[in-house]
Protein backbone atom coordinates (compact mmCIF):
# COMPACT_ATOMS: atom_id res chain seq x y z
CA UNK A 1 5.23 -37.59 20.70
CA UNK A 2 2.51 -35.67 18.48
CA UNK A 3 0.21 -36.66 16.26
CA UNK A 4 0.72 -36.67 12.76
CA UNK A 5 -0.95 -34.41 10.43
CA UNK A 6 -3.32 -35.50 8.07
CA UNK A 7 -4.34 -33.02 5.24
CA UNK A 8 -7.62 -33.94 3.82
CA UNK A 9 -8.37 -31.36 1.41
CA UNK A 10 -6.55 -32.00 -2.12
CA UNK A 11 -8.24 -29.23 -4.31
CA UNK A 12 -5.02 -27.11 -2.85
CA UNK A 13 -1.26 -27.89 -3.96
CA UNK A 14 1.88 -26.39 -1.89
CA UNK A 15 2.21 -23.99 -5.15
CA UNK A 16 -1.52 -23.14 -5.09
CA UNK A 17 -1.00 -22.05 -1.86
CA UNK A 18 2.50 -20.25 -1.95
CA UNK A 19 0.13 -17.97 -4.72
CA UNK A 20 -2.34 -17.36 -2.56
CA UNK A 21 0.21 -16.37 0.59
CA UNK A 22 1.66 -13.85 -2.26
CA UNK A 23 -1.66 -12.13 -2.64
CA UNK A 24 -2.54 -11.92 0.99
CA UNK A 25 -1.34 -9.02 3.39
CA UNK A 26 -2.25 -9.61 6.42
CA UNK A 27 1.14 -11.97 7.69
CA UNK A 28 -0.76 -14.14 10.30
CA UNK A 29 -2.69 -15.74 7.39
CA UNK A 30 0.46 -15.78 5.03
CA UNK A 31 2.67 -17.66 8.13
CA UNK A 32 -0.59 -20.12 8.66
CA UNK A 33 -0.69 -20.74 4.65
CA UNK A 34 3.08 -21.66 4.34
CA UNK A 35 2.87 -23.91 7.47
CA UNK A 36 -0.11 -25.76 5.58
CA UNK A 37 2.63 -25.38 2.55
CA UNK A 38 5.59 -27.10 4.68
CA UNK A 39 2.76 -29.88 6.08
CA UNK A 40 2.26 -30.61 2.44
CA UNK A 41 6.15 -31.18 1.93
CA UNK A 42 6.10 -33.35 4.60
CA UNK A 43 7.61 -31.69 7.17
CA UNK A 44 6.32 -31.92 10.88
CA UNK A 45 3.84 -29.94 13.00
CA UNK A 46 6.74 -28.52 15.24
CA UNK A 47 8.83 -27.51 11.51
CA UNK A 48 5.81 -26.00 10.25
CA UNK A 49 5.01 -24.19 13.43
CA UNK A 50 8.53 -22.33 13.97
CA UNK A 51 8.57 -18.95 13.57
CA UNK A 52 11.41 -18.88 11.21
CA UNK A 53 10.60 -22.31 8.95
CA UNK A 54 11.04 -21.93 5.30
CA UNK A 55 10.33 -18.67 4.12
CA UNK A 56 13.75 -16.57 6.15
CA UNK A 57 16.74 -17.33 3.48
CA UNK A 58 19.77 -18.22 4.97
């Protein structure tokens, strides 16, 4: 079993964050900013980490 994940910067918020992933355009960065985004929600490493996570609609 991983370890959890254990975000120690606060000055950021998941919305803070979903911003700044709208501004970017290079879409490494963006996926890597909404995996912090899902850590923040509480989801897990290997949730945040899939390719498809939260930002495909269904």
């Amino acid at each position: 079993m991983g370890s959890a994940v254990t975000v120690t910067r606060e000055e950021f918020t998941a919305s803070g964050l979903r911003a700044a992933s709208a501004k970017c355009t290079e879409g490494a960065q963006v996926r890597r900013i909404l995996a912090l985004v899902l850590i923040l929600h509480g989801r897990s490493r290997g949730e945040a980490a899939a390719p498809h996570a939260a930002w495909v609609p269904r």
